[in-house]
C-alpha atoms as a PDB file:
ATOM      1  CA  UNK A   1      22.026  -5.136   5.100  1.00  0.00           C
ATOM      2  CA  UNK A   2      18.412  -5.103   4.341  1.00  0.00           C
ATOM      3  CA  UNK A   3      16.112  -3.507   1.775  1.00  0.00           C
ATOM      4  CA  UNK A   4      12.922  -2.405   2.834  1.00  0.00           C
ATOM      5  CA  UNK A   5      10.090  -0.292   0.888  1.00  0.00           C
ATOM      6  CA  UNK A   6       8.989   2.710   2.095  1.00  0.00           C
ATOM      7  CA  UNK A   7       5.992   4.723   1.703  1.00  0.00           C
ATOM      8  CA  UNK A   8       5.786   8.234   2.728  1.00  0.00           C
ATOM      9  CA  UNK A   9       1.875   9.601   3.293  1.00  0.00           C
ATOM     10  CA  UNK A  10       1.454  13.259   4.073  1.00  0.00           C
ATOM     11  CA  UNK A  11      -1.692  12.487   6.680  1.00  0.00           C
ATOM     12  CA  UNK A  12      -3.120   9.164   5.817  1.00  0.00           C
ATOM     13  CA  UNK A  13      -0.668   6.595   7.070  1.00  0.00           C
ATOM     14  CA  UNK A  14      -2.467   5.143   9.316  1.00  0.00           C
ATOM     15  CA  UNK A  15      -5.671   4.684   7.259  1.00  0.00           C
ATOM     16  CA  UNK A  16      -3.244   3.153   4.414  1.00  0.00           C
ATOM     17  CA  UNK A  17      -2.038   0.788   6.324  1.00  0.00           C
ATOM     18  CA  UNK A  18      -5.196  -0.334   8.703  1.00  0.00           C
ATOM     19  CA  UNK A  19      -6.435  -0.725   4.838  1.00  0.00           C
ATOM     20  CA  UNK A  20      -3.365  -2.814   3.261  1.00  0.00           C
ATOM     21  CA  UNK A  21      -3.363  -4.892   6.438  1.00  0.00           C
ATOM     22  CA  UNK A  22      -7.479  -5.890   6.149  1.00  0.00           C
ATOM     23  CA  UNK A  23      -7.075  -6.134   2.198  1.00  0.00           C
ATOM     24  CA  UNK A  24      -3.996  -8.429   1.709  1.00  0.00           C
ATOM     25  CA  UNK A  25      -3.667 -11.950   3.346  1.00  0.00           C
ATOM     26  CA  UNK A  26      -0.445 -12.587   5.691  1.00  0.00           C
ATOM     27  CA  UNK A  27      -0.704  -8.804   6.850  1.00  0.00           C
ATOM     28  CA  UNK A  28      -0.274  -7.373   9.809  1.00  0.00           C
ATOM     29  CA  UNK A  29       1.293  -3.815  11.797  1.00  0.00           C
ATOM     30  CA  UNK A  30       4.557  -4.866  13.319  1.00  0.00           C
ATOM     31  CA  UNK A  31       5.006  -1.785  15.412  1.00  0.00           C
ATOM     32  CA  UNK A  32       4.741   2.061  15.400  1.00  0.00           C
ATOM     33  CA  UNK A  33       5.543   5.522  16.968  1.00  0.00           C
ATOM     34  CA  UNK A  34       3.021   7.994  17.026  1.00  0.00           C
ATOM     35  CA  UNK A  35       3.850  11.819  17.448  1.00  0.00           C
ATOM     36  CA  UNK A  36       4.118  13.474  20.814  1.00  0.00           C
ATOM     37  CA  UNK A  37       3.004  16.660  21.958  1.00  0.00           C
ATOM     38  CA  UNK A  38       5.669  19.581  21.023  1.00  0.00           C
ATOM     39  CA  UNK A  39       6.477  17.475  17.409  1.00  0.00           C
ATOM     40  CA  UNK A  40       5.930  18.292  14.033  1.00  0.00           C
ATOM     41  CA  UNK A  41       3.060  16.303  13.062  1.00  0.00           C
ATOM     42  CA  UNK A  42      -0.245  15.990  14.994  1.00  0.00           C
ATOM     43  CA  UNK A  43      -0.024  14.824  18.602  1.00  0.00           C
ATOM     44  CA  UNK A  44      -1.432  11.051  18.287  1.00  0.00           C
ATOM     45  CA  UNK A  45      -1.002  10.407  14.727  1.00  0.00           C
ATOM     46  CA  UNK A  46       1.094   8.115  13.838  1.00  0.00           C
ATOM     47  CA  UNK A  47       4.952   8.883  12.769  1.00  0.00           C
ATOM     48  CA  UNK A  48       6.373   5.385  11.817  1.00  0.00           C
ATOM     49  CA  UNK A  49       5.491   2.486  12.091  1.00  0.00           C
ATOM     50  CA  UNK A  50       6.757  -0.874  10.244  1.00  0.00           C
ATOM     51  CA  UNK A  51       3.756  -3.341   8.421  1.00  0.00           C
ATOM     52  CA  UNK A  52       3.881  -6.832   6.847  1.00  0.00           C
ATOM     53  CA  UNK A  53       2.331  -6.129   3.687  1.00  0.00           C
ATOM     54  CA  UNK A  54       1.453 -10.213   2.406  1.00  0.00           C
ATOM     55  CA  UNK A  55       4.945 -11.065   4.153  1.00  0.00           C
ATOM     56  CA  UNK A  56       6.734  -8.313   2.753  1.00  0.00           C
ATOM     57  CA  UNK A  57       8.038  -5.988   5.608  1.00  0.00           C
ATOM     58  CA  UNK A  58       7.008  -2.049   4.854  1.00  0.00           C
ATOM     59  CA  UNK A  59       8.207   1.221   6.754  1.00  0.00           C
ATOM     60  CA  UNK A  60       5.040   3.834   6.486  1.00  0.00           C
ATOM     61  CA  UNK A  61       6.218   7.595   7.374  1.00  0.00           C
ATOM     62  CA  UNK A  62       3.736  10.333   8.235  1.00  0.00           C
ATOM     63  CA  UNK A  63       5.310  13.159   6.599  1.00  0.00           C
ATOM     64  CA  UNK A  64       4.204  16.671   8.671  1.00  0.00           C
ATOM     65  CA  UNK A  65       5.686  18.298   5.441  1.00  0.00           C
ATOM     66  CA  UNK A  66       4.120  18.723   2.264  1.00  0.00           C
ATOM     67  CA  UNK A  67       5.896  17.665  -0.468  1.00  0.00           C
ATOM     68  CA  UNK A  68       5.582  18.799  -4.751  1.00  0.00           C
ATOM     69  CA  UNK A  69       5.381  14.646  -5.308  1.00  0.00           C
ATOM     70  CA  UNK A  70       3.918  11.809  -4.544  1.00  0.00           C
ATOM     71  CA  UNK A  71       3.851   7.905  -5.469  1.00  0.00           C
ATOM     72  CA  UNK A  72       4.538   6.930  -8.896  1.00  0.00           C
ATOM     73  CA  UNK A  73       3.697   4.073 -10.661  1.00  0.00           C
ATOM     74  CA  UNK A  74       7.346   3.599 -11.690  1.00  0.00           C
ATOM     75  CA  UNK A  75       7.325   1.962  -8.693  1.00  0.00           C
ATOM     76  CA  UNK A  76       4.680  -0.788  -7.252  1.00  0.00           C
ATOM     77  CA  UNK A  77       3.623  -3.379  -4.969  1.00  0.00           C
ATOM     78  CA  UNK A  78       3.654  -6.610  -7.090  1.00  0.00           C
ATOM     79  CA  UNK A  79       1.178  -9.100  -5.218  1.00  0.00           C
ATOM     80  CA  UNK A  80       0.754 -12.872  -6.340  1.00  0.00           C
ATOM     81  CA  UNK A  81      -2.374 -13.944  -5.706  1.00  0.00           C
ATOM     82  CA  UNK A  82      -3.696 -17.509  -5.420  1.00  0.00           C
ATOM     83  CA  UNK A  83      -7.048 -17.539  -6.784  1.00  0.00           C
ATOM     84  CA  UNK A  84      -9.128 -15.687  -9.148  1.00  0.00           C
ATOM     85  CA  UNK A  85     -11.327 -15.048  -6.339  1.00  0.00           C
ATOM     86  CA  UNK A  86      -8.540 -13.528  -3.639  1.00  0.00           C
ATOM     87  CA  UNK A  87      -7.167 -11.532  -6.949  1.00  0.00           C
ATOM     88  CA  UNK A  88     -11.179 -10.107  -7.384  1.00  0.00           C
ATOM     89  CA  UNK A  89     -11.129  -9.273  -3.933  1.00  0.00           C
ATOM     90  CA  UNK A  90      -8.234  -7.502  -3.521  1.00  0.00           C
ATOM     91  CA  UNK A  91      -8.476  -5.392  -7.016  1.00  0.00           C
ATOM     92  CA  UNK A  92     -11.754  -4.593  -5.658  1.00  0.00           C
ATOM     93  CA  UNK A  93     -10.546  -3.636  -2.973  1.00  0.00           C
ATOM     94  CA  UNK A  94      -8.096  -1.436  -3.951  1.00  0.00           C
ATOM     95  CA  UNK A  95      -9.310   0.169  -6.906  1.00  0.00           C
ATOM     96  CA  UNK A  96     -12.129   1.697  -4.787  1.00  0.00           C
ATOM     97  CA  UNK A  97     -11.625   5.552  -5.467  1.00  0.00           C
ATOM     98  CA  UNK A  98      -8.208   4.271  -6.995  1.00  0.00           C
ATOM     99  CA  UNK A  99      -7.415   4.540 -10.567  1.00  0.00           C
ATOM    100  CA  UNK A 100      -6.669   1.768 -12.844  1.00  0.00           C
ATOM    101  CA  UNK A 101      -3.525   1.604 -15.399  1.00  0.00           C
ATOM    102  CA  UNK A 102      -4.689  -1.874 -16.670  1.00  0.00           C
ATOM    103  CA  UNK A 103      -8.131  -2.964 -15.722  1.00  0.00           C
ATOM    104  CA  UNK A 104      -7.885  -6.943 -14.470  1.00  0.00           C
ATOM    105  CA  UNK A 105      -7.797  -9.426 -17.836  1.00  0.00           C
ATOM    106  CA  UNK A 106      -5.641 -11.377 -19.367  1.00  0.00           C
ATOM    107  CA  UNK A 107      -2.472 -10.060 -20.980  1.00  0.00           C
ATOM    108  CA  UNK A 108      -0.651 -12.772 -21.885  1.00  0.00           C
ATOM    109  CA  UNK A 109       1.948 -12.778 -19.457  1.00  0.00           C
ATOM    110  CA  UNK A 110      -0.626 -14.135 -16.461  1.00  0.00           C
ATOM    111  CA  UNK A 111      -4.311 -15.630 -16.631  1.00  0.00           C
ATOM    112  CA  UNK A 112      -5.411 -12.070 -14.237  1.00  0.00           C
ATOM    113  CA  UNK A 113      -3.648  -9.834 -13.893  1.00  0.00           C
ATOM    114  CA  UNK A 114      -4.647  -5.701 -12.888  1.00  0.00           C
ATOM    115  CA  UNK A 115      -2.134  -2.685 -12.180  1.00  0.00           C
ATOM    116  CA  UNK A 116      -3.912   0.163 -10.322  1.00  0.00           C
ATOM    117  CA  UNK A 117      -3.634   3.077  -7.950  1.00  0.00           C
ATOM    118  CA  UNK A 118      -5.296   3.318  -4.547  1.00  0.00           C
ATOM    119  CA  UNK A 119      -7.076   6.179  -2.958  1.00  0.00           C
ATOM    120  CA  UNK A 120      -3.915   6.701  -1.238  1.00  0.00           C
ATOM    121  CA  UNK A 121      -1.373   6.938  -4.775  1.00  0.00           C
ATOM    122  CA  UNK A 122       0.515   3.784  -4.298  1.00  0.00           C
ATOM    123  CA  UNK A 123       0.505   1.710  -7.440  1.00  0.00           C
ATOM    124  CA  UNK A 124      -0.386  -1.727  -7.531  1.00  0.00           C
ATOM    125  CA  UNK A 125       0.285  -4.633  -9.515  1.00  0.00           C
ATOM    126  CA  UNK A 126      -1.690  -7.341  -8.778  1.00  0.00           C
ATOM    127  CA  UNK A 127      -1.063 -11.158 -10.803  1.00  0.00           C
ATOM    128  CA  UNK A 128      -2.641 -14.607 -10.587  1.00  0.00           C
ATOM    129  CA  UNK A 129       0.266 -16.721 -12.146  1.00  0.00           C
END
């Protein structure tokens, strides 16, 4: 048995993940499946396709279907980072057109931390321990 995230775009899965994969070290598209002519999403684009998101293995799904919800914060990609510089990089990377929940200082619990959502809706955590 394995447990593996999954994100669900309606559109813009291959953007997200070209973008994850340049913005977070140890990244990388593992395979995918783009539609075919006669399916329900747009000839070319891709359907599925698995990522390693920083080592983490992710299933993106381009839904043809529009759905009443998208991502939620209840649920995010938590990213350890290990330098203030890679953790400035990627929050400014992601936060572009994104939205922050907790703009990068120091709460405490971690020297940087940030928690954000991307242009795409996933939420974010980012941490330097």
């Amino acid at each position: 048995m394995k447990v593996t995230p999954f994100l669900m775009f309606e559109g813009k899965a291959e953007q997200a993940m070209a973008f994850y994969c340049e913005t977070i070290p140890d990244s990388r598209v593992l395979d995918l499946t783009r539609y075919g002519a006669g399916e329900d999403g747009p000839e070319g684009a891709v359907k599925l396709a698995r990522a390693s998101i920083g080592g983490t293995e992710v299933v993106i799904f381009n839904s043809p279907v529009q759905h009443a919800f998208t991502f939620t914060p209840s649920v995010s990609l938590f990213v350890d980072c290990s330098t203030e510089e890679e953790l400035e990089r990627i929050v400014e990377a992601l936060s572009k057109d994104g939205t922050f929940l907790m703009p990068t200082g120091n709460y405490g619990f971690s020297r940087r931390f940030a928690w954000l959502n991307d242009r795409f809706g996933v939420s974010w955590q980012i941490n330097l321990p």
